[in-house]
PDB file of N, CA and C in Angstrom:
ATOM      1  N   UNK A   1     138.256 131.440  50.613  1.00  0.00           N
ATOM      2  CA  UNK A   1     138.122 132.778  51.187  1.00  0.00           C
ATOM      3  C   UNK A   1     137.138 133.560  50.324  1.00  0.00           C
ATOM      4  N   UNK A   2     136.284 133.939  51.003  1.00  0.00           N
ATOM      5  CA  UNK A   2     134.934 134.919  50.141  1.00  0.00           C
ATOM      6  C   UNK A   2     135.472 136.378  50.318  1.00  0.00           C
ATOM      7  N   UNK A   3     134.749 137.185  49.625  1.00  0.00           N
ATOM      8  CA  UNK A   3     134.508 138.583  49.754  1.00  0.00           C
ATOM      9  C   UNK A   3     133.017 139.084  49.578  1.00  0.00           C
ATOM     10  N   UNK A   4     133.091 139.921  50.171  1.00  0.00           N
ATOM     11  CA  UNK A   4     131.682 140.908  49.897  1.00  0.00           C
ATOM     12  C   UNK A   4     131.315 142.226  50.357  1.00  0.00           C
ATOM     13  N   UNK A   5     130.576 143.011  49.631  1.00  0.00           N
ATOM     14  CA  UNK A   5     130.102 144.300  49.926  1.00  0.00           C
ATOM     15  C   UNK A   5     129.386 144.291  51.020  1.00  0.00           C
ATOM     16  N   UNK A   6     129.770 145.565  51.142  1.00  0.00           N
ATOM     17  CA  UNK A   6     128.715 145.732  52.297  1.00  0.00           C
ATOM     18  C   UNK A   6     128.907 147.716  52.383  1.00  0.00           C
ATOM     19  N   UNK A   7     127.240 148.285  52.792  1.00  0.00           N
ATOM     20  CA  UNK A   7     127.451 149.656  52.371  1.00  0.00           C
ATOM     21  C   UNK A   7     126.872 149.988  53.365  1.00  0.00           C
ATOM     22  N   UNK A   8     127.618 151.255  54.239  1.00  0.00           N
ATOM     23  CA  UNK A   8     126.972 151.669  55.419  1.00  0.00           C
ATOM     24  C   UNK A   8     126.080 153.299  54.822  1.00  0.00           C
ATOM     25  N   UNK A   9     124.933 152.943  55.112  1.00  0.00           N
ATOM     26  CA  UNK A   9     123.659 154.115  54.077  1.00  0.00           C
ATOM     27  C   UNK A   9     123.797 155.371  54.631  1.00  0.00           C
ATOM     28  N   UNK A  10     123.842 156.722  54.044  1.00  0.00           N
ATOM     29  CA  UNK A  10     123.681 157.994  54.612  1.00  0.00           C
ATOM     30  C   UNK A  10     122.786 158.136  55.999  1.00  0.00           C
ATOM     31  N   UNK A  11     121.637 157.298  56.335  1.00  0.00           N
ATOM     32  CA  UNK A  11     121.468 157.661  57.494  1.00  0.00           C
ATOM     33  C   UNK A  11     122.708 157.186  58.466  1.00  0.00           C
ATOM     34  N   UNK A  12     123.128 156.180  58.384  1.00  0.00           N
ATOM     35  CA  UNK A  12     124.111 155.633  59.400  1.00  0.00           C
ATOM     36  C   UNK A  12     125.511 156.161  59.155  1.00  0.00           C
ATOM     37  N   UNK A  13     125.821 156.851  58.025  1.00  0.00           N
ATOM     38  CA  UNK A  13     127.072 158.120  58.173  1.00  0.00           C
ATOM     39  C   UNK A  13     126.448 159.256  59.271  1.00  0.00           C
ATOM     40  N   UNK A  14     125.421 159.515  58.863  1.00  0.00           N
ATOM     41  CA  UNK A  14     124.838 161.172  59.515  1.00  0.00           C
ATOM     42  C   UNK A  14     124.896 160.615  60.644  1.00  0.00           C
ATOM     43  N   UNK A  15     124.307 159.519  61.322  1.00  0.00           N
ATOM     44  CA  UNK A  15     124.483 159.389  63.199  1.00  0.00           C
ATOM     45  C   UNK A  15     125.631 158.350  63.276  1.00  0.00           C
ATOM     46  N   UNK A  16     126.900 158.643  62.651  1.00  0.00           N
ATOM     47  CA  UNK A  16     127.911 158.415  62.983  1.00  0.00           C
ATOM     48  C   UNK A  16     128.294 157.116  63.623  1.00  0.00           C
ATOM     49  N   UNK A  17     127.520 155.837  63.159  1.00  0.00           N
ATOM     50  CA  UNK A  17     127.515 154.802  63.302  1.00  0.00           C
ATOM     51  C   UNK A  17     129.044 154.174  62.404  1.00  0.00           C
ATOM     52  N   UNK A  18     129.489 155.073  61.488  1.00  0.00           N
ATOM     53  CA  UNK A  18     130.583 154.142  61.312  1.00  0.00           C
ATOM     54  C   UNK A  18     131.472 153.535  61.496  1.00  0.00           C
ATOM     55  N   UNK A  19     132.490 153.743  62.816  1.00  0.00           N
ATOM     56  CA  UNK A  19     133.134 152.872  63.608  1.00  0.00           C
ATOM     57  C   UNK A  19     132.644 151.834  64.664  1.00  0.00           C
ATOM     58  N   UNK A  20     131.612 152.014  64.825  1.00  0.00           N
ATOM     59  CA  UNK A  20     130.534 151.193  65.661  1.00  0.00           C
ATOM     60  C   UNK A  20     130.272 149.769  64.499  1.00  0.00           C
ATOM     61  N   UNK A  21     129.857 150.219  62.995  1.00  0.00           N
ATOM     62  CA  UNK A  21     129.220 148.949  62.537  1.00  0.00           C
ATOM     63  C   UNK A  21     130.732 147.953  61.823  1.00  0.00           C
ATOM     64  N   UNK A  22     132.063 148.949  61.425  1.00  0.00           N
ATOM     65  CA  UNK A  22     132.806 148.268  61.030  1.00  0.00           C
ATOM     66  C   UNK A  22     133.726 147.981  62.990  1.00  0.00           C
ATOM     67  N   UNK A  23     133.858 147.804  64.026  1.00  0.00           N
ATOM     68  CA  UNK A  23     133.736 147.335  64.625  1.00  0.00           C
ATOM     69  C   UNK A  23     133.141 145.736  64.569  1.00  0.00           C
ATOM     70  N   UNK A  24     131.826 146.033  64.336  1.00  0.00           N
ATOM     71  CA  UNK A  24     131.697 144.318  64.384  1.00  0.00           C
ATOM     72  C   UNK A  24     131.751 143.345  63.331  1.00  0.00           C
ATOM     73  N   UNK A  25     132.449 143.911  62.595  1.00  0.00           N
ATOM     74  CA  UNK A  25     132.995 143.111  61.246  1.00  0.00           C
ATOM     75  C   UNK A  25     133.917 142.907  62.180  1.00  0.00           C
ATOM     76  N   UNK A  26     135.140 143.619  62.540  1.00  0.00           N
ATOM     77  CA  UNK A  26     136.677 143.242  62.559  1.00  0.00           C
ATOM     78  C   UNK A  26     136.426 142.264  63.738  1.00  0.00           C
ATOM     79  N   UNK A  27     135.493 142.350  64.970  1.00  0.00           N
ATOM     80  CA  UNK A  27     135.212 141.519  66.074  1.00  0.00           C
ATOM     81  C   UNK A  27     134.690 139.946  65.639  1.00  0.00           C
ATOM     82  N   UNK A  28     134.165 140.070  64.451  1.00  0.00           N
ATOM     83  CA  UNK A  28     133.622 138.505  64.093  1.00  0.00           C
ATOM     84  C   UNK A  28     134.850 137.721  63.436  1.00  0.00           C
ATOM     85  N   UNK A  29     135.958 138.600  62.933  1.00  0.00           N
ATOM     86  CA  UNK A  29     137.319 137.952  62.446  1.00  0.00           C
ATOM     87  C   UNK A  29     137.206 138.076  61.489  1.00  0.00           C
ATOM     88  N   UNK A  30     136.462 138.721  60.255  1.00  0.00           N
ATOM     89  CA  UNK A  30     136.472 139.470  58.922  1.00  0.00           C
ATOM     90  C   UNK A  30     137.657 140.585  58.859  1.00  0.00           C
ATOM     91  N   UNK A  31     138.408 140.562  57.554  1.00  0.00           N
ATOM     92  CA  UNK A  31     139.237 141.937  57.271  1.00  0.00           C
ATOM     93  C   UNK A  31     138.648 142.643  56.308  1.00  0.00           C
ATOM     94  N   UNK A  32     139.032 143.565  56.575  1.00  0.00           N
ATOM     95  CA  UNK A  32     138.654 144.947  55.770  1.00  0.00           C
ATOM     96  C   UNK A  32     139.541 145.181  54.665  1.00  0.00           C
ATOM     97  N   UNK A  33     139.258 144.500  53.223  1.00  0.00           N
ATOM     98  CA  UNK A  33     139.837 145.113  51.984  1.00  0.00           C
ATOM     99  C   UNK A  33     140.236 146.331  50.882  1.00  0.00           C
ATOM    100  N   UNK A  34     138.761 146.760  51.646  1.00  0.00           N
ATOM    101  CA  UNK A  34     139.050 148.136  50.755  1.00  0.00           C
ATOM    102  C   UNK A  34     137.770 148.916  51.488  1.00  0.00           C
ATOM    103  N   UNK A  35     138.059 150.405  51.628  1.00  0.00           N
ATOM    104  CA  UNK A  35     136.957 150.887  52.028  1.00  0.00           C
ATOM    105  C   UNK A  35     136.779 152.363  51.289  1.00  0.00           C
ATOM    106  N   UNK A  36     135.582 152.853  50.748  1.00  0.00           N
ATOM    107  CA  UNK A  36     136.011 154.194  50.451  1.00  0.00           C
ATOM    108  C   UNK A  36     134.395 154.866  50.521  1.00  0.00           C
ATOM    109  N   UNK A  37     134.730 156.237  51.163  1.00  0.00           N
ATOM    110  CA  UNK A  37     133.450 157.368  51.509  1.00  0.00           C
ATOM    111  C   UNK A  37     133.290 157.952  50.370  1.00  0.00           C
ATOM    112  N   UNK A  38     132.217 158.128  49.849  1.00  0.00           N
ATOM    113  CA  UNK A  38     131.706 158.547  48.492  1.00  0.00           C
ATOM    114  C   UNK A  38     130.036 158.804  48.309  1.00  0.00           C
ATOM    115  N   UNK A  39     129.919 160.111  47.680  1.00  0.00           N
ATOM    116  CA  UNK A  39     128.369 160.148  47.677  1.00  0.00           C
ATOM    117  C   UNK A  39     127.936 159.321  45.705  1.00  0.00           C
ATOM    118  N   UNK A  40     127.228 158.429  45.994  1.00  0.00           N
ATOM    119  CA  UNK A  40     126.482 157.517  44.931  1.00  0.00           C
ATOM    120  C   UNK A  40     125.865 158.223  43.817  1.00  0.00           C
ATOM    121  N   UNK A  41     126.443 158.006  42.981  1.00  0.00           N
ATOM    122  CA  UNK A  41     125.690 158.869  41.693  1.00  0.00           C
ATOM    123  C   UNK A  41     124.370 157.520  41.374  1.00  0.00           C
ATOM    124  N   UNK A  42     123.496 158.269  41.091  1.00  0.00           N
ATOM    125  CA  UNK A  42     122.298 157.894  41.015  1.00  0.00           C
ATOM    126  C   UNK A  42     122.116 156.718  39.677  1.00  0.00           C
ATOM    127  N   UNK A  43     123.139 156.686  39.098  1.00  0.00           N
ATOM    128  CA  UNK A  43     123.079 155.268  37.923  1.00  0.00           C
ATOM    129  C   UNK A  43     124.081 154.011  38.682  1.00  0.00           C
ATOM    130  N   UNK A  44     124.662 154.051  39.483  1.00  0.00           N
ATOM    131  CA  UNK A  44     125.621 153.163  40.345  1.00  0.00           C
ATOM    132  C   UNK A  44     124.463 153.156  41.366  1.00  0.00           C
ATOM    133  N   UNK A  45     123.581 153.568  41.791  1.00  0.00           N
ATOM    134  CA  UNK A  45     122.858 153.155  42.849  1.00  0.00           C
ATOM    135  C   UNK A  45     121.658 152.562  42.494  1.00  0.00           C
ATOM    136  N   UNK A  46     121.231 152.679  41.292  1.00  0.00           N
ATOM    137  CA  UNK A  46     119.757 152.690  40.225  1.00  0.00           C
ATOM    138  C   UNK A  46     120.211 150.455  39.867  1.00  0.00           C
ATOM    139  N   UNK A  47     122.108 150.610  39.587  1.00  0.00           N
ATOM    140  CA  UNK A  47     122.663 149.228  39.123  1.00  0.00           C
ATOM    141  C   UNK A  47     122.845 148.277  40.403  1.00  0.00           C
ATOM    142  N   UNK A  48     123.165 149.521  41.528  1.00  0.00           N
ATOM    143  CA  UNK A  48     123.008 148.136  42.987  1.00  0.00           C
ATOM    144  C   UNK A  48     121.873 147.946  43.157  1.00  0.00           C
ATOM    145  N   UNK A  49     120.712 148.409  43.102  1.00  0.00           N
ATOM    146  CA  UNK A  49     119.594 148.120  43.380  1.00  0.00           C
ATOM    147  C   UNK A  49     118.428 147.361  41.918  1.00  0.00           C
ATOM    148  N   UNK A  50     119.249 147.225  40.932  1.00  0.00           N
ATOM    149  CA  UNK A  50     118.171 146.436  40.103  1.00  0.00           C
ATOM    150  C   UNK A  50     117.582 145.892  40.153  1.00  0.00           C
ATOM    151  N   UNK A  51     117.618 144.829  41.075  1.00  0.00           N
ATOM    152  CA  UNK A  51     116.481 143.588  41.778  1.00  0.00           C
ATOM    153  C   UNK A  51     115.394 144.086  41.546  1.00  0.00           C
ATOM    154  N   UNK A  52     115.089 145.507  42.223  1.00  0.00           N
ATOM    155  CA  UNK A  52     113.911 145.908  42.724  1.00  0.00           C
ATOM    156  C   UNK A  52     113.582 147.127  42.293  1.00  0.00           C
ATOM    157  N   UNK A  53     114.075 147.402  40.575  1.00  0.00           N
ATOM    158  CA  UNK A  53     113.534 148.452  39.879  1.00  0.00           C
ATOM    159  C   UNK A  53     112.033 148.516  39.591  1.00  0.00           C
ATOM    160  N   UNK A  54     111.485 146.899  39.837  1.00  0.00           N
ATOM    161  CA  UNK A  54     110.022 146.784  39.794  1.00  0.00           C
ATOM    162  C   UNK A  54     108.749 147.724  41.098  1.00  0.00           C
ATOM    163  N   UNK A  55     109.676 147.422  42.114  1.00  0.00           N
ATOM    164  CA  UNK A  55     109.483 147.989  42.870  1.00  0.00           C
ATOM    165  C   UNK A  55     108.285 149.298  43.331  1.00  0.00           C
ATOM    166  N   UNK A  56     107.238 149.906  44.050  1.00  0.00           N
ATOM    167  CA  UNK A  56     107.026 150.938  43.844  1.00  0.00           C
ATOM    168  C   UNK A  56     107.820 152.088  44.777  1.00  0.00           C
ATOM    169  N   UNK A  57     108.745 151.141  45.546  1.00  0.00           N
ATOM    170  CA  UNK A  57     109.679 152.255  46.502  1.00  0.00           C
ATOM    171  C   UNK A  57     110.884 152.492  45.948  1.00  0.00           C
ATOM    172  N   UNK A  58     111.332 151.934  44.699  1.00  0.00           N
ATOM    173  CA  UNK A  58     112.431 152.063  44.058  1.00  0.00           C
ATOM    174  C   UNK A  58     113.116 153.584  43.823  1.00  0.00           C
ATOM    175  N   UNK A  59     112.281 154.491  43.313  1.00  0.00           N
ATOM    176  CA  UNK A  59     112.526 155.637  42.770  1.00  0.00           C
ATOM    177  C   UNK A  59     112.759 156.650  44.243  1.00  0.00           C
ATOM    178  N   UNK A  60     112.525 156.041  45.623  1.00  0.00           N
ATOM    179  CA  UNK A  60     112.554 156.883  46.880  1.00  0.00           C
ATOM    180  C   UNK A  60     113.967 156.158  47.547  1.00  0.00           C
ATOM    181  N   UNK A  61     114.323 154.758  47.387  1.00  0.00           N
ATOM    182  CA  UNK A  61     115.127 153.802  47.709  1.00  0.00           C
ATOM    183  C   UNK A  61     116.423 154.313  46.856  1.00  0.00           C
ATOM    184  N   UNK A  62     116.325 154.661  45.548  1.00  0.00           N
ATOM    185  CA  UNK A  62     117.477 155.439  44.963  1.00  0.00           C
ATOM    186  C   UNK A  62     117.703 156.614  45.210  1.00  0.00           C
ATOM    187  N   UNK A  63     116.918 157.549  45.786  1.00  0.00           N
ATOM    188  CA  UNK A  63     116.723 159.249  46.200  1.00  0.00           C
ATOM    189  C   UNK A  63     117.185 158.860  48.118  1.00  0.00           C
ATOM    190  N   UNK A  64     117.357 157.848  48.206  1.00  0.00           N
ATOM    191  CA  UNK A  64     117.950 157.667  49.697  1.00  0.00           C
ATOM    192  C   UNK A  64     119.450 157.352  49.834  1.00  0.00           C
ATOM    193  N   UNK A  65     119.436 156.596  48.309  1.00  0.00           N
ATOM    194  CA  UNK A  65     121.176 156.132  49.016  1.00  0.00           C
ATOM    195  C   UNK A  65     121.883 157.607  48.230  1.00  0.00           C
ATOM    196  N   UNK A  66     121.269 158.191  47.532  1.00  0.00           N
ATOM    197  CA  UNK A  66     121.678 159.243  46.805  1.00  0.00           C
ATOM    198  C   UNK A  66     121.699 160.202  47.463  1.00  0.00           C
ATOM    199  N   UNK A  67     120.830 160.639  48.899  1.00  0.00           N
ATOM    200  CA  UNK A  67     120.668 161.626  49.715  1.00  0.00           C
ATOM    201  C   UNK A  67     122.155 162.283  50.174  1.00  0.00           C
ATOM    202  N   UNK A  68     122.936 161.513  50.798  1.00  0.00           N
ATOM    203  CA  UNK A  68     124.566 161.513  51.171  1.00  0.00           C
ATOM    204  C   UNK A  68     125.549 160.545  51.096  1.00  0.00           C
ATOM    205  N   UNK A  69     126.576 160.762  51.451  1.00  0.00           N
ATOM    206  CA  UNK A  69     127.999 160.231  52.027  1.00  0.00           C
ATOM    207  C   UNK A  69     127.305 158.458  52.265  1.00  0.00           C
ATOM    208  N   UNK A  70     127.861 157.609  51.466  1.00  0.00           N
ATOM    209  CA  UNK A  70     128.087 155.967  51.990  1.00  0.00           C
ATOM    210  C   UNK A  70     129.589 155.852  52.105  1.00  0.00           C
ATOM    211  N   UNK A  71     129.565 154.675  53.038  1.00  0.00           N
ATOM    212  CA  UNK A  71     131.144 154.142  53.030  1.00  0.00           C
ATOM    213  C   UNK A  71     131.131 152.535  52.206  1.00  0.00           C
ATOM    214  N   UNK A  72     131.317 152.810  51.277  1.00  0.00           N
ATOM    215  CA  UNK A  72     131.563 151.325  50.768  1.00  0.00           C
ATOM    216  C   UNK A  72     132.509 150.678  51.205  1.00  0.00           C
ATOM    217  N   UNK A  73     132.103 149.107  51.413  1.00  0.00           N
ATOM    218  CA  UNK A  73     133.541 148.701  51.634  1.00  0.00           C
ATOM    219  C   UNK A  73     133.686 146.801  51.366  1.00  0.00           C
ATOM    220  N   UNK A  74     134.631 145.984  51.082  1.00  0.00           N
ATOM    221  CA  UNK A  74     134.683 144.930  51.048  1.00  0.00           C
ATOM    222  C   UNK A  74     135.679 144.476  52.241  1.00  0.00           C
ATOM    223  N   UNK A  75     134.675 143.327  52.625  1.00  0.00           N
ATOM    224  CA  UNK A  75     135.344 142.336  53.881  1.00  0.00           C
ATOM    225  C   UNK A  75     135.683 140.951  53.040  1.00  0.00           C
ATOM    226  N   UNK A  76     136.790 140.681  53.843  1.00  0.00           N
ATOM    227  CA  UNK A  76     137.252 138.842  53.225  1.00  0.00           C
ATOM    228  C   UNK A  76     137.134 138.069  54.737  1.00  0.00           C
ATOM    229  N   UNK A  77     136.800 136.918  53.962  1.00  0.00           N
ATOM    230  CA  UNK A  77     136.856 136.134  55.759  1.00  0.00           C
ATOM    231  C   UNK A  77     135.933 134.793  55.015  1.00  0.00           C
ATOM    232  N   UNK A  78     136.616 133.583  55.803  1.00  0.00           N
ATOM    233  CA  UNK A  78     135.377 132.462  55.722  1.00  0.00           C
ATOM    234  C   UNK A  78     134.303 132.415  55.850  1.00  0.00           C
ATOM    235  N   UNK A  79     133.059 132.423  55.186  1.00  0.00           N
ATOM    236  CA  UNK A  79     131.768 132.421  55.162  1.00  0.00           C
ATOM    237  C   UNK A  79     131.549 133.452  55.480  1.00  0.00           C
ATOM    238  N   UNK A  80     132.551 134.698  54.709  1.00  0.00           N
ATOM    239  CA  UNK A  80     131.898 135.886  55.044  1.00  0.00           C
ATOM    240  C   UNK A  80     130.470 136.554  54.566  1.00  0.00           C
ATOM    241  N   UNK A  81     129.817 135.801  53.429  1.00  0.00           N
ATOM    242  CA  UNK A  81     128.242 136.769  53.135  1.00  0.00           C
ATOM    243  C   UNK A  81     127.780 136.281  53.992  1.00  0.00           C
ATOM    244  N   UNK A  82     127.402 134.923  53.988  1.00  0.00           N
ATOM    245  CA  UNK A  82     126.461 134.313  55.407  1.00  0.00           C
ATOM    246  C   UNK A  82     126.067 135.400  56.559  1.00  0.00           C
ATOM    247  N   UNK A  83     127.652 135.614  56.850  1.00  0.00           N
ATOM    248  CA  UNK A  83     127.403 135.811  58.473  1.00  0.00           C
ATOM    249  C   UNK A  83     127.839 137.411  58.819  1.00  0.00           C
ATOM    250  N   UNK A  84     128.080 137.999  57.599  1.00  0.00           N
ATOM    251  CA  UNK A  84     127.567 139.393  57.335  1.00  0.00           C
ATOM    252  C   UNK A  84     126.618 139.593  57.623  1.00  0.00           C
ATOM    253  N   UNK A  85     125.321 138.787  56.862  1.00  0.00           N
ATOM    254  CA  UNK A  85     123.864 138.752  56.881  1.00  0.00           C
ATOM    255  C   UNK A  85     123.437 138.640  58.170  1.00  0.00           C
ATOM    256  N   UNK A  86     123.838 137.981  58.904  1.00  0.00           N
ATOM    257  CA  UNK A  86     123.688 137.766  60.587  1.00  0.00           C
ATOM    258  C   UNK A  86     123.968 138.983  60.783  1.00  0.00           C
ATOM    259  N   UNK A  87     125.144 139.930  60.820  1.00  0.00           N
ATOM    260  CA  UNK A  87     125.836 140.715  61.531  1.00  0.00           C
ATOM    261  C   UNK A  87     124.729 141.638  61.491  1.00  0.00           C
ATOM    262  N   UNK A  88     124.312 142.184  60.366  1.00  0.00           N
ATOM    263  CA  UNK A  88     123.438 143.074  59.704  1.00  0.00           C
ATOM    264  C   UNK A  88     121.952 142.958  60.381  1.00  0.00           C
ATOM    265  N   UNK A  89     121.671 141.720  59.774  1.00  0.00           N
ATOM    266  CA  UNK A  89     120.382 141.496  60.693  1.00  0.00           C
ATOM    267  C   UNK A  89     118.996 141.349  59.141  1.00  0.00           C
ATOM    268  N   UNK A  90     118.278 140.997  59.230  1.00  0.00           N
ATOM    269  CA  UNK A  90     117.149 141.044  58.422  1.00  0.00           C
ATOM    270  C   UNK A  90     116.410 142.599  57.843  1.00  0.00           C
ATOM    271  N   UNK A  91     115.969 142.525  56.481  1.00  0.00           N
ATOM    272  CA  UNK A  91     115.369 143.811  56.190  1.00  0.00           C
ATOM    273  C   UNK A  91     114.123 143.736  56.751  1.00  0.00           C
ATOM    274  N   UNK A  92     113.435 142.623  57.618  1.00  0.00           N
ATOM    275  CA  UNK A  92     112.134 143.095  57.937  1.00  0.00           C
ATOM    276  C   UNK A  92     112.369 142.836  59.295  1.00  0.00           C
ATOM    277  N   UNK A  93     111.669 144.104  59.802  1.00  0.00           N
ATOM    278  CA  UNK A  93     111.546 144.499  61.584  1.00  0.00           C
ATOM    279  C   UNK A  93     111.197 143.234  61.999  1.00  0.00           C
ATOM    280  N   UNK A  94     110.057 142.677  61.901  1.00  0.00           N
ATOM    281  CA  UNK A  94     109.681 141.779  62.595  1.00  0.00           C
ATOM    282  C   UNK A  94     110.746 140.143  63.050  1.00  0.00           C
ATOM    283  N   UNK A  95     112.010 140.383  61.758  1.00  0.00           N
ATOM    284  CA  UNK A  95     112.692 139.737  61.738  1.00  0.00           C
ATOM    285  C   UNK A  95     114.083 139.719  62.721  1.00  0.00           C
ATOM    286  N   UNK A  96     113.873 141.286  63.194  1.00  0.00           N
ATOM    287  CA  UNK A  96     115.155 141.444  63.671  1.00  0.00           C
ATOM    288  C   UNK A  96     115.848 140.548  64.861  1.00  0.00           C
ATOM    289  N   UNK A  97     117.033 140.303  64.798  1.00  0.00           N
ATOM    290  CA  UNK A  97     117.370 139.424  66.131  1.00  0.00           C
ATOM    291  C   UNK A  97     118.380 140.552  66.877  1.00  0.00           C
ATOM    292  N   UNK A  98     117.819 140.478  68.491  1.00  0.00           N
ATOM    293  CA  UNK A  98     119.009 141.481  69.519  1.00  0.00           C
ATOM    294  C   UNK A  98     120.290 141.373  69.125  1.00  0.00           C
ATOM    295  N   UNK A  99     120.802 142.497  68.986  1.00  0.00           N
ATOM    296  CA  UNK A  99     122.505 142.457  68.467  1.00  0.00           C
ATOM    297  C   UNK A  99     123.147 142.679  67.003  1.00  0.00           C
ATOM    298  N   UNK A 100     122.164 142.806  66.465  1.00  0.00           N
ATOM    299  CA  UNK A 100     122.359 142.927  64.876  1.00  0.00           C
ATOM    300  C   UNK A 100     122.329 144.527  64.571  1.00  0.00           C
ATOM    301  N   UNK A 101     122.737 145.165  63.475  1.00  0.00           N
ATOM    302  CA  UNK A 101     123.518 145.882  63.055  1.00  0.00           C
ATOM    303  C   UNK A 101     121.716 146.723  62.962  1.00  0.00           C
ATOM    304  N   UNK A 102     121.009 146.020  62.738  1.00  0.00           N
ATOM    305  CA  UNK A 102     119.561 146.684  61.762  1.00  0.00           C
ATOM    306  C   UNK A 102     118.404 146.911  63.195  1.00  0.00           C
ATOM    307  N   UNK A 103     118.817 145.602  64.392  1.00  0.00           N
ATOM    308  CA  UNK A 103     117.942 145.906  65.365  1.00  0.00           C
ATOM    309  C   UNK A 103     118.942 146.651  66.446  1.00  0.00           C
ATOM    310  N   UNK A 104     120.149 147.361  66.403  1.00  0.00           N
ATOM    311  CA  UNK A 104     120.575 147.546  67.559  1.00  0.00           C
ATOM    312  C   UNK A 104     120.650 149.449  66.958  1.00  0.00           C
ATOM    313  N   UNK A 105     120.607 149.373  65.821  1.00  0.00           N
ATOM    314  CA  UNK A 105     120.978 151.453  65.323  1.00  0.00           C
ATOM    315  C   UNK A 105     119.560 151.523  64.137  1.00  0.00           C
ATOM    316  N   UNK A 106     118.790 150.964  63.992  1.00  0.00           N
ATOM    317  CA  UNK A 106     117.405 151.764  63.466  1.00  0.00           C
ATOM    318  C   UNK A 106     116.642 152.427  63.778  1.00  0.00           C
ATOM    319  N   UNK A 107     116.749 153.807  63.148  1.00  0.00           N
ATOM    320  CA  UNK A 107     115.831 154.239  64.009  1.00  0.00           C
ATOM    321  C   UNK A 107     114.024 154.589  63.393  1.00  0.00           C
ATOM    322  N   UNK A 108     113.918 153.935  61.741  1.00  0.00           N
ATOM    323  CA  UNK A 108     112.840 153.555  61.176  1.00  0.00           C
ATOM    324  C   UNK A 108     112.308 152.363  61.946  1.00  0.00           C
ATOM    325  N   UNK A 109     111.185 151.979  62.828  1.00  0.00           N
ATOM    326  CA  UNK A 109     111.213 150.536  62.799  1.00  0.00           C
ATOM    327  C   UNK A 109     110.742 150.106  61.381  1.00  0.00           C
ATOM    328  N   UNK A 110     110.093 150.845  60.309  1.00  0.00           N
ATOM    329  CA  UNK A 110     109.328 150.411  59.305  1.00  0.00           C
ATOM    330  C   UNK A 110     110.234 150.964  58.254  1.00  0.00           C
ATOM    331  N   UNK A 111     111.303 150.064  57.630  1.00  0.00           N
ATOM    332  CA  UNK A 111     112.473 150.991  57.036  1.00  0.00           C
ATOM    333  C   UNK A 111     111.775 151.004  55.273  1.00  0.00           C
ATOM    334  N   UNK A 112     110.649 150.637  55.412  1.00  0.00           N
ATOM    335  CA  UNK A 112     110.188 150.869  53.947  1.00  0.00           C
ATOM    336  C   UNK A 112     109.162 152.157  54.146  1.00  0.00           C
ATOM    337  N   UNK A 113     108.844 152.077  55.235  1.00  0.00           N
ATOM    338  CA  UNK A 113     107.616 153.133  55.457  1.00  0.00           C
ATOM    339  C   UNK A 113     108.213 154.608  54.965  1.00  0.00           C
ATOM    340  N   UNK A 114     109.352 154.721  54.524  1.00  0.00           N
ATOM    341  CA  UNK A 114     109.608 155.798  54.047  1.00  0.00           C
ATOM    342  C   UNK A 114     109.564 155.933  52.650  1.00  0.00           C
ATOM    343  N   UNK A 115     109.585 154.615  51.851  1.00  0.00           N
ATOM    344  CA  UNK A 115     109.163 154.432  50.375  1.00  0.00           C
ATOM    345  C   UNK A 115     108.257 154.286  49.968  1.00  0.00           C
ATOM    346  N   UNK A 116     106.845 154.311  50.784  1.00  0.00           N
ATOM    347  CA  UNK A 116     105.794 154.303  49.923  1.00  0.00           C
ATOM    348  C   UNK A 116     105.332 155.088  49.787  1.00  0.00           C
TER     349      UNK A 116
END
């Protein structure tokens, strides 16, 4: 049995996507472990995002999840990162597949075009 994060971003609190995206967690047969609404202090968001402190959208990418309200939350379920990643959908547009979490409520098609 896996677990994993998964964070629904201040734009998708503000258009009220949050029963809509944890919806299709509970529909794929994932449970919901823990969930909690909280605005991100900017060193917890600076540490989820380290990958890509190299980054030149980094410093706009932390001033975004920092903007408002996320719902953090952990799901358990068999092969749950995998197919999270499905649920979600790809970070690049061109990638998106119909039905996914990223091509069905974006309303950036260019979700970096706001970091450079």
């Amino acid at each position: 049995m896996e677990q994993t994060f998964i964070m629904i971003k201040p734009d998708g609190v503000h258009h009220n996507l949050i029963s809509e995206i944890i919806g299709r967690f509970k529909c794929s047969g994932f449970h919901l472990k823990g969930l909690k609404i909280l605005n991100a202090e900017r060193s917890i968001a600076e540490k989820h995002y380290e990958d890509l402190a190299g980054k030149r959208y980094f410093p706009a990418l932390v001033g975004h999840i920092t903007s408002g309200p996320v719902v953090a939350m952990v799901w358990e379920g068999d092969n749950v990162i995998v197919n999270c990643r499905k649920i979600i959908g790809a970070s690049d547009p061109s990638k998106w597949e119909p039905g996914t979490v990223r091509a069905d409520y974006a309303i950036e098609c260019d979700p970096w075009k706001r970091f450079n």
